[in-house]
PDB file of N, CA and C in Angstrom:
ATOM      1  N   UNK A   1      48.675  38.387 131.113  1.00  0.00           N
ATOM      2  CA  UNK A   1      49.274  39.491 130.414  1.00  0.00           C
ATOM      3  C   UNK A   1      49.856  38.989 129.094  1.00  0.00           C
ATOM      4  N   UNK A   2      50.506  39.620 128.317  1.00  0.00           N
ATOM      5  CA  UNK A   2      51.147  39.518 127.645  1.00  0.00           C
ATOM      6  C   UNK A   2      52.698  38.937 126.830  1.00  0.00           C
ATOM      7  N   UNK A   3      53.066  38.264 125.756  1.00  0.00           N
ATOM      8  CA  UNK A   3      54.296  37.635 125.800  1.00  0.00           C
ATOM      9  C   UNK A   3      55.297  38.613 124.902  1.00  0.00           C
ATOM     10  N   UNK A   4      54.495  39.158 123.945  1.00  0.00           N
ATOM     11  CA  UNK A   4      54.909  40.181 122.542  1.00  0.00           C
ATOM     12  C   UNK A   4      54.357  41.269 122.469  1.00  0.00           C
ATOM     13  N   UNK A   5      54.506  41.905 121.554  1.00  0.00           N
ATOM     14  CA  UNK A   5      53.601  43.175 121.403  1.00  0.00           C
ATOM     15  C   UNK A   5      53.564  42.853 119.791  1.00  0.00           C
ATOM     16  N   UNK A   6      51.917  43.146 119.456  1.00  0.00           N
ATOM     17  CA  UNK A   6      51.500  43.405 118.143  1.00  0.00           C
ATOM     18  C   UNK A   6      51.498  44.561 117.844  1.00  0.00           C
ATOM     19  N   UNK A   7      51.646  45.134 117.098  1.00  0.00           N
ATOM     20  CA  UNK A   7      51.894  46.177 115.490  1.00  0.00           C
ATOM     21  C   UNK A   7      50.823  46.665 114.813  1.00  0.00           C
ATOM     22  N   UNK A   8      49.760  46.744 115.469  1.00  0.00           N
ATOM     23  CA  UNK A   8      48.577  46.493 114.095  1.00  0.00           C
ATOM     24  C   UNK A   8      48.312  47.662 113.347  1.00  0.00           C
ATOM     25  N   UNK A   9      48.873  46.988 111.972  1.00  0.00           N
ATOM     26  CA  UNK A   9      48.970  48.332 110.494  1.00  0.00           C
ATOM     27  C   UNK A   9      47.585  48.315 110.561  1.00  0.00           C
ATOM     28  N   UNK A  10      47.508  49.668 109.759  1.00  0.00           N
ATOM     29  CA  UNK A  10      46.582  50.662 109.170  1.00  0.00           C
ATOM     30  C   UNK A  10      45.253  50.846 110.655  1.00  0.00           C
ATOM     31  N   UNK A  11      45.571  50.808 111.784  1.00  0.00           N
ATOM     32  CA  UNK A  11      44.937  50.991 112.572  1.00  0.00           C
ATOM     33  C   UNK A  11      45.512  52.732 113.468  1.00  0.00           C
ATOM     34  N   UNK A  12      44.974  53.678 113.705  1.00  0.00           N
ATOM     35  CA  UNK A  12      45.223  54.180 115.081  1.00  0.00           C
ATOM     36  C   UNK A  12      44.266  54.932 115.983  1.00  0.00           C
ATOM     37  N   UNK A  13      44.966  55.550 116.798  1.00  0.00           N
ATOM     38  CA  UNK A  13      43.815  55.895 118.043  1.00  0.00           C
ATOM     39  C   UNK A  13      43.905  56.980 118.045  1.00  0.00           C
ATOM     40  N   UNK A  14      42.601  57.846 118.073  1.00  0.00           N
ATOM     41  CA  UNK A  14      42.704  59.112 118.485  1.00  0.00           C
ATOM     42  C   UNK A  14      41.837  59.277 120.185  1.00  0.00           C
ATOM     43  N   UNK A  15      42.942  60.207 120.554  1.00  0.00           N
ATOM     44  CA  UNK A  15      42.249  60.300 122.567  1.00  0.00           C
ATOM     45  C   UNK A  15      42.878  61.496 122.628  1.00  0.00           C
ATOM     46  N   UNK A  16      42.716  62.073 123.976  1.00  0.00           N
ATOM     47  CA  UNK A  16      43.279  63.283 124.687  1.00  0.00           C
ATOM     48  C   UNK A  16      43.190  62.484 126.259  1.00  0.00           C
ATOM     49  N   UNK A  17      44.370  62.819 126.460  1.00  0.00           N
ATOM     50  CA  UNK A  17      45.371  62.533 127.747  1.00  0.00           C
ATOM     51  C   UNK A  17      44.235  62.128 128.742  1.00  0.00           C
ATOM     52  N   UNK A  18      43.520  63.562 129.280  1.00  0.00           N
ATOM     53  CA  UNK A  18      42.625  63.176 130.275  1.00  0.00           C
ATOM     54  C   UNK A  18      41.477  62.742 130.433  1.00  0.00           C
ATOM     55  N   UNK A  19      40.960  62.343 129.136  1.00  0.00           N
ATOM     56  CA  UNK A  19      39.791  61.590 129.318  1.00  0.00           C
ATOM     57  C   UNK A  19      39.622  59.809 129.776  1.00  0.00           C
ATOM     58  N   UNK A  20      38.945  59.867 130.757  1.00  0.00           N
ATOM     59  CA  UNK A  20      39.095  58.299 131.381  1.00  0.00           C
ATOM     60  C   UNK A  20      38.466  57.344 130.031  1.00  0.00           C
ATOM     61  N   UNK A  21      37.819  57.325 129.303  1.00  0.00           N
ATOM     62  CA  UNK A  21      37.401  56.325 128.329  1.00  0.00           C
ATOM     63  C   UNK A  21      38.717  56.084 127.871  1.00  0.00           C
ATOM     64  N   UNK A  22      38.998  57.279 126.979  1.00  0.00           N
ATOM     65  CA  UNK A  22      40.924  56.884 126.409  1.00  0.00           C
ATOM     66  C   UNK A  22      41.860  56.140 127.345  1.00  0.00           C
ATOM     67  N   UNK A  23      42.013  56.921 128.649  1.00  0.00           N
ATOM     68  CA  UNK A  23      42.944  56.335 129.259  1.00  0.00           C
ATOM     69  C   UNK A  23      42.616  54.672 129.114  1.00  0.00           C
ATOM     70  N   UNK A  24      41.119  54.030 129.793  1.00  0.00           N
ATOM     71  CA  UNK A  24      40.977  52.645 129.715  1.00  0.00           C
ATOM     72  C   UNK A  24      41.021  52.073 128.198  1.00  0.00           C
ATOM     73  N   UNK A  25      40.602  52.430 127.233  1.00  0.00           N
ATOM     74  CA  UNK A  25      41.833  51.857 126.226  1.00  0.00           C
ATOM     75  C   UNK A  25      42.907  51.868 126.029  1.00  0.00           C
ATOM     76  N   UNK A  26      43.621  52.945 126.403  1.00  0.00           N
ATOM     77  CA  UNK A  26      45.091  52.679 126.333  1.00  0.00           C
ATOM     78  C   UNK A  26      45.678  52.132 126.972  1.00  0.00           C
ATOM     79  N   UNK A  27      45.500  51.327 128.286  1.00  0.00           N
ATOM     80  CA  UNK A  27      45.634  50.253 129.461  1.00  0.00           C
ATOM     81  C   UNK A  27      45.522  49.329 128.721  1.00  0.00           C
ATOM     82  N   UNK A  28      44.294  49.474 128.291  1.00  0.00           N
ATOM     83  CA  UNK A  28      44.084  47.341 127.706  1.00  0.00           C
ATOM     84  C   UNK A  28      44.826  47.308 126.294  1.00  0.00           C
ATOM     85  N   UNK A  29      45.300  48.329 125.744  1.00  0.00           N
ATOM     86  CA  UNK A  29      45.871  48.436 124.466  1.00  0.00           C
ATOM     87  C   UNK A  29      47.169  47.863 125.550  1.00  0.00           C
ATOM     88  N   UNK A  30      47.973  48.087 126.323  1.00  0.00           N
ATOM     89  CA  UNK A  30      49.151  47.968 127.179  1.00  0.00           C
ATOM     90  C   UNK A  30      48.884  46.434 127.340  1.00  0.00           C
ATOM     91  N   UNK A  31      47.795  46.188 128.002  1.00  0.00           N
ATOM     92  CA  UNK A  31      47.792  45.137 128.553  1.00  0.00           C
ATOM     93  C   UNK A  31      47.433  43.934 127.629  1.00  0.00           C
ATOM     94  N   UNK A  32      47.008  43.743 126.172  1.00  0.00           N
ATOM     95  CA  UNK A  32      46.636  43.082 125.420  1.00  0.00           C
ATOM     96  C   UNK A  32      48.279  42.870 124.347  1.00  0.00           C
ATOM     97  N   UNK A  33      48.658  44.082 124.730  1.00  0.00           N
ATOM     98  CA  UNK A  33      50.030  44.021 123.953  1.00  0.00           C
ATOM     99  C   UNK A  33      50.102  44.699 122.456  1.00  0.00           C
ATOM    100  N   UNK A  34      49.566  45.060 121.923  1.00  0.00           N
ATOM    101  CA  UNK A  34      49.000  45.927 120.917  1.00  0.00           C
ATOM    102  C   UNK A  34      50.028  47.341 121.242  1.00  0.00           C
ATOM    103  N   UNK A  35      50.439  47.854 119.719  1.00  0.00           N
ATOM    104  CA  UNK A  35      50.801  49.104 119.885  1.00  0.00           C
ATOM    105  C   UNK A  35      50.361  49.433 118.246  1.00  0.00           C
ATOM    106  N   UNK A  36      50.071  50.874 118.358  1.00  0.00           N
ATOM    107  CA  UNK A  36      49.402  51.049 117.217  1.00  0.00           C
ATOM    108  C   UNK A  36      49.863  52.765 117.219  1.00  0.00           C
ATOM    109  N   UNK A  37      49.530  53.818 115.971  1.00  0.00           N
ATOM    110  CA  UNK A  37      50.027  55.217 116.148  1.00  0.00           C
ATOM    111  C   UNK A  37      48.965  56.063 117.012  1.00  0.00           C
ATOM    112  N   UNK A  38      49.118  56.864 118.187  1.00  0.00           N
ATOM    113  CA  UNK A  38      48.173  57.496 119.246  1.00  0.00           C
ATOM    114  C   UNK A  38      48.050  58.684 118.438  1.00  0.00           C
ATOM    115  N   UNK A  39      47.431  58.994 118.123  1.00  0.00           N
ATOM    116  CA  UNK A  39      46.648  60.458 117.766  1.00  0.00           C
ATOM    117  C   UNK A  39      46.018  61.053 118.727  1.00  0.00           C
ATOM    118  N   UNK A  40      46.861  62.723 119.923  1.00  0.00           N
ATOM    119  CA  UNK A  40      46.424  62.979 120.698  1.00  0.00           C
ATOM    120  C   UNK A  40      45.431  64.538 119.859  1.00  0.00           C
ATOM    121  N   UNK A  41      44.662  64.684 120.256  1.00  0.00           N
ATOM    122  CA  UNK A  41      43.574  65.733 119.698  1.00  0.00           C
ATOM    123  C   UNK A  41      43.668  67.345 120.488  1.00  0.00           C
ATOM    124  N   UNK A  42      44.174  67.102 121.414  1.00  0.00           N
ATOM    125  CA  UNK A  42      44.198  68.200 122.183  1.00  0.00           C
ATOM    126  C   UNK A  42      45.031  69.029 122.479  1.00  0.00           C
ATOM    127  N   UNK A  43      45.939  68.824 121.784  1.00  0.00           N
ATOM    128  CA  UNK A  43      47.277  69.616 121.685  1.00  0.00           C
ATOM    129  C   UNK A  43      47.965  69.532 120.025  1.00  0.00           C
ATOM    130  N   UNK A  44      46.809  68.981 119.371  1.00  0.00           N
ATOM    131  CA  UNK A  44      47.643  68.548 117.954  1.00  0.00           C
ATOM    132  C   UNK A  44      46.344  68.972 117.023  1.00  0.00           C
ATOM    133  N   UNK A  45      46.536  70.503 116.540  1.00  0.00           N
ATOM    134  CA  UNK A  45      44.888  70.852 116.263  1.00  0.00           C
ATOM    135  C   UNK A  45      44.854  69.884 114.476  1.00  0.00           C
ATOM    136  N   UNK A  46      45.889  69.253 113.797  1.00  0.00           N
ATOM    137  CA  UNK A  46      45.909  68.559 112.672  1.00  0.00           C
ATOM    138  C   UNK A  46      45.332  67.111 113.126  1.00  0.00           C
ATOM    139  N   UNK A  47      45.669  66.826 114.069  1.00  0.00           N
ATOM    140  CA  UNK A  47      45.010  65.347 114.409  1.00  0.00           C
ATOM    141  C   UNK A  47      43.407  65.627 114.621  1.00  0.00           C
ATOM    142  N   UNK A  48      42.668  66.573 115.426  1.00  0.00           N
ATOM    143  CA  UNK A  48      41.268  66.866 115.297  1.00  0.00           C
ATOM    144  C   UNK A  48      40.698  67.210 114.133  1.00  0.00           C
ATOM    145  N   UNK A  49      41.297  67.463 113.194  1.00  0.00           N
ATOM    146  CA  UNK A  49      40.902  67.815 112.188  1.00  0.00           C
ATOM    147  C   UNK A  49      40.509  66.437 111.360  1.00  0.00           C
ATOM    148  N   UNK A  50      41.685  65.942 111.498  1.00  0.00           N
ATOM    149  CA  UNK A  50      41.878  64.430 110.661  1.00  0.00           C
ATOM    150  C   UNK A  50      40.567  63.571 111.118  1.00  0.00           C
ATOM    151  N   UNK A  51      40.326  64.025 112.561  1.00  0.00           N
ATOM    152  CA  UNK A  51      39.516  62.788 112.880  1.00  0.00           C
ATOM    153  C   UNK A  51      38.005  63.793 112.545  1.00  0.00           C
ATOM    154  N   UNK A  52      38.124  64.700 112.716  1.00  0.00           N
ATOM    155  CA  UNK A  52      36.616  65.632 112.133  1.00  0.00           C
ATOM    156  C   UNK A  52      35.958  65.289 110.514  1.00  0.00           C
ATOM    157  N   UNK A  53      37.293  64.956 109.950  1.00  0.00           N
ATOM    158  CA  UNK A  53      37.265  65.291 108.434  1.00  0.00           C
ATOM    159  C   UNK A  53      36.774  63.661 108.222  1.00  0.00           C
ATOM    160  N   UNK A  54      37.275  62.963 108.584  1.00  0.00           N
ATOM    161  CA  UNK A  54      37.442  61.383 108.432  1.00  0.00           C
ATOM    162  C   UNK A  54      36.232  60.972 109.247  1.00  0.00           C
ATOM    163  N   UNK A  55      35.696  60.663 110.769  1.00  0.00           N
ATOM    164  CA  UNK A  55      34.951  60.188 111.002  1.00  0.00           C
ATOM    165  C   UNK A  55      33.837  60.983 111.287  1.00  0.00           C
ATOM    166  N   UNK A  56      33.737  62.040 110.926  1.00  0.00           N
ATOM    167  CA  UNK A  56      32.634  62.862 111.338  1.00  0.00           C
ATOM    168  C   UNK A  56      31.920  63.488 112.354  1.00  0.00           C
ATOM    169  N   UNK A  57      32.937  63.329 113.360  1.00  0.00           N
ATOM    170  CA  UNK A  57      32.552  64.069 115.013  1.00  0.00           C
ATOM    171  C   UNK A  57      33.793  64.287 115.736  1.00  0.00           C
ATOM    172  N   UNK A  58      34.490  65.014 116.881  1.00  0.00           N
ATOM    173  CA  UNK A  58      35.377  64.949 117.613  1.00  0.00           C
ATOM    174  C   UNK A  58      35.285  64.253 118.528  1.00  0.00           C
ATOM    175  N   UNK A  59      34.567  63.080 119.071  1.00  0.00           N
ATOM    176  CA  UNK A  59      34.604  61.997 119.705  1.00  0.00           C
ATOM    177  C   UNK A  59      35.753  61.439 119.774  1.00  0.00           C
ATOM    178  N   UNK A  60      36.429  61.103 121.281  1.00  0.00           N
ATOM    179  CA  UNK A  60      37.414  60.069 121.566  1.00  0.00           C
ATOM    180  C   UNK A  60      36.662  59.083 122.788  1.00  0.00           C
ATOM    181  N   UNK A  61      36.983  58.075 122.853  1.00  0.00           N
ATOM    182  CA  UNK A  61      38.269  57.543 121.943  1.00  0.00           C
ATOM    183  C   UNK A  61      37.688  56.793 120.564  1.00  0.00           C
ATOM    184  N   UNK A  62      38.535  57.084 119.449  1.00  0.00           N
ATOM    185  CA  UNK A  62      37.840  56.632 118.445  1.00  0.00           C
ATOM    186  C   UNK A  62      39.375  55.785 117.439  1.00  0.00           C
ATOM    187  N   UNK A  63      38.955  54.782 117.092  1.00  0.00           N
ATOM    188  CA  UNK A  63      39.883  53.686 116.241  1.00  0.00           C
ATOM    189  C   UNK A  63      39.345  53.982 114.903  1.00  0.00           C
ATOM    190  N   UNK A  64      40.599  54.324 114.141  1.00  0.00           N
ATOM    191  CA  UNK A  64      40.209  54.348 112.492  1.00  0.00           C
ATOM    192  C   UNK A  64      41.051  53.482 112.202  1.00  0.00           C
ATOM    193  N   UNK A  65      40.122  52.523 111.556  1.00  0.00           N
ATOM    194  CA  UNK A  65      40.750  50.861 110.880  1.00  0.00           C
ATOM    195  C   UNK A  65      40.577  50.952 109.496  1.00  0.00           C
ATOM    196  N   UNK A  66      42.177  50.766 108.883  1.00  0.00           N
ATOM    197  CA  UNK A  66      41.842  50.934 107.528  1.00  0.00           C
ATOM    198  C   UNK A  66      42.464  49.437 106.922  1.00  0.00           C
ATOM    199  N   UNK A  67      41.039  49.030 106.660  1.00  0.00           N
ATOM    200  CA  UNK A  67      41.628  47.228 105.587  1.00  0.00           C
ATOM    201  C   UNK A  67      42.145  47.084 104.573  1.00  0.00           C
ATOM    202  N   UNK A  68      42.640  45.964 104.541  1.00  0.00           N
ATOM    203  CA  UNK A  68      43.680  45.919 103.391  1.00  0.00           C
ATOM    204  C   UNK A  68      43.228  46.147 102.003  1.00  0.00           C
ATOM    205  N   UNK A  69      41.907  46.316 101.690  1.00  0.00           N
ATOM    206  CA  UNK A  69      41.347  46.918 101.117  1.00  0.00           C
ATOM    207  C   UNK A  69      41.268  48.527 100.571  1.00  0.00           C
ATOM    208  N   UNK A  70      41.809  48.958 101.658  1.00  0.00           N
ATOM    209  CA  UNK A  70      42.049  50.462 101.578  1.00  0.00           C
ATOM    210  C   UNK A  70      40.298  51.383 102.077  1.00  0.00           C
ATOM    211  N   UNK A  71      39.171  50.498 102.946  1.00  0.00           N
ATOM    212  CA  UNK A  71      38.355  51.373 103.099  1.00  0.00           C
ATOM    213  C   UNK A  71      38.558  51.180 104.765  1.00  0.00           C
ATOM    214  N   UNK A  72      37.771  52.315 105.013  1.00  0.00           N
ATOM    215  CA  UNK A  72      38.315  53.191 106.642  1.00  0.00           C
ATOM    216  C   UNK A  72      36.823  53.093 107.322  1.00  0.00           C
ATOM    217  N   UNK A  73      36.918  52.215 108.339  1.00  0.00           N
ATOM    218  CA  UNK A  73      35.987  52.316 109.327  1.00  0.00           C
ATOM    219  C   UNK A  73      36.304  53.403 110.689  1.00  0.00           C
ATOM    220  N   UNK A  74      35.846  54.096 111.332  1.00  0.00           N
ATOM    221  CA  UNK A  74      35.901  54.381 112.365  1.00  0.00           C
ATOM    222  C   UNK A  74      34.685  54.031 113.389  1.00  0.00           C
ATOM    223  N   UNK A  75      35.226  53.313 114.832  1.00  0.00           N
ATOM    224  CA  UNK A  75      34.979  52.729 115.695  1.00  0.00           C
ATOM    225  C   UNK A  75      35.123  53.678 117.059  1.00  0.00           C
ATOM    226  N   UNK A  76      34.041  54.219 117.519  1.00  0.00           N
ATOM    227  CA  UNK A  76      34.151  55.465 118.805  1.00  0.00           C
ATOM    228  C   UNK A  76      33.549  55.077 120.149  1.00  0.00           C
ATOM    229  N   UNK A  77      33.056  53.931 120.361  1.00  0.00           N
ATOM    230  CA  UNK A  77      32.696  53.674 121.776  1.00  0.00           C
ATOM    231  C   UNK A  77      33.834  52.363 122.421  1.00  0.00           C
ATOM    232  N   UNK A  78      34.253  53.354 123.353  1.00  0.00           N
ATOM    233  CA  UNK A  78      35.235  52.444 124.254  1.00  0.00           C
ATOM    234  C   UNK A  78      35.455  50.606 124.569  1.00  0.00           C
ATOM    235  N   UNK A  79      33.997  50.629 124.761  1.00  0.00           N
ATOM    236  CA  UNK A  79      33.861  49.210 124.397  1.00  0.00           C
ATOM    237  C   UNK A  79      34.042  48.510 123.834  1.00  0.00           C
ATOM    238  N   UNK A  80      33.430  48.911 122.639  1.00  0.00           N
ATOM    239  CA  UNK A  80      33.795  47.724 121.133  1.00  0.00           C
ATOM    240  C   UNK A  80      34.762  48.230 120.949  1.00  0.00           C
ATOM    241  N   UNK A  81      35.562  49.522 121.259  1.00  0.00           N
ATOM    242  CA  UNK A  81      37.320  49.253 120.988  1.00  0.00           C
ATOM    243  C   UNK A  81      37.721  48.336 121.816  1.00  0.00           C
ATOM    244  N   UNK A  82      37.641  48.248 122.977  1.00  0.00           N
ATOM    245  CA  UNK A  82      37.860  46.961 123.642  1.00  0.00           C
ATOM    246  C   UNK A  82      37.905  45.810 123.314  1.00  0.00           C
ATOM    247  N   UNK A  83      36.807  45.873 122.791  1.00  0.00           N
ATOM    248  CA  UNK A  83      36.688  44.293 122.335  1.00  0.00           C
ATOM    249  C   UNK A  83      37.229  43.688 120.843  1.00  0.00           C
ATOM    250  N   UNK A  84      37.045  44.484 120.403  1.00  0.00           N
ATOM    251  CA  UNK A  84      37.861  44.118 118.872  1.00  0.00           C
ATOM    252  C   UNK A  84      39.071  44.499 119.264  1.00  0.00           C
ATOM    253  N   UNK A  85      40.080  45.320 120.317  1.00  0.00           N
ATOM    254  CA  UNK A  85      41.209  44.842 120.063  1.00  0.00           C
ATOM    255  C   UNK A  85      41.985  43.727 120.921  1.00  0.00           C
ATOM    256  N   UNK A  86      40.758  43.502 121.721  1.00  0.00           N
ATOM    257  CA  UNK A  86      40.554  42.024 122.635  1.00  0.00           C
ATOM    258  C   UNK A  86      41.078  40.783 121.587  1.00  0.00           C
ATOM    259  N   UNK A  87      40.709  40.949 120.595  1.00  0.00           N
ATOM    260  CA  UNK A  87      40.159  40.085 119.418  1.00  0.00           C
ATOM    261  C   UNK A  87      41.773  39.915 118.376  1.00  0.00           C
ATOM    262  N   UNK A  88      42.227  41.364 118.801  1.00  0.00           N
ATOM    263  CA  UNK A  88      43.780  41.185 117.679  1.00  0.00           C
ATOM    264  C   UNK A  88      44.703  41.337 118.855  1.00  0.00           C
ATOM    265  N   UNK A  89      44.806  40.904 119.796  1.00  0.00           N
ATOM    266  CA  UNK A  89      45.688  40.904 120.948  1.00  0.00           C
ATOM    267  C   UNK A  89      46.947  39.884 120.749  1.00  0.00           C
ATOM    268  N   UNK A  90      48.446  40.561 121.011  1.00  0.00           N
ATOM    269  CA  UNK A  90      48.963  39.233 121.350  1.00  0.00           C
ATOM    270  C   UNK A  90      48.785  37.773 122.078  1.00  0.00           C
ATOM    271  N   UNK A  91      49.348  36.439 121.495  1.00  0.00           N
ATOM    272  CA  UNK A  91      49.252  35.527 122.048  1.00  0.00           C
ATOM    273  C   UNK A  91      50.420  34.835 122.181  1.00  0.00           C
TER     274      UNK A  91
END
């Protein structure tokens, strides 16, 4: 498990409560130690929008990573959220 919790700027998540893909990122987001801003979609019709307007589908769970650069990837299969935030996990 974990010793700290990381912060990671210009990153957040958009999910809705009951979908099991979200939920298992937000576990390993728990369990990696990572906290980042949750964007829930399903009760917050400005957050679906954001993620409609921005990544181009209402797909969760989806990570919009914005580099220090200032350009915005969005990342929508559970997995490779997994794994890239496998990758920025506390140590």
């Amino acid at each position: 498990m974990f010793k700290s919790r990381t912060n990671l700027a210009g990153h957040q998540l958009y999910y809705f409560t009951t979908c099991s893909f979200c939920l298992f990122v937000r576990v390993k987001m728990w369990w990696f130690g990572i906290k980042m801003p949750l964007k829930e979609i399903m009760f917050n019709a400005q957050n679906k929008v954001d993620l409609i307007e921005g990544g181009g589908k209402s797909q969760v769970p989806c990570l919009r990573i914005e580099n220090e650069n200032g350009t915005v990837f969005w990342m929508y299969e559970s997995k490779d959220i997994i794994e890239y935030l496998k990758s920025k996990r506390a140590k």
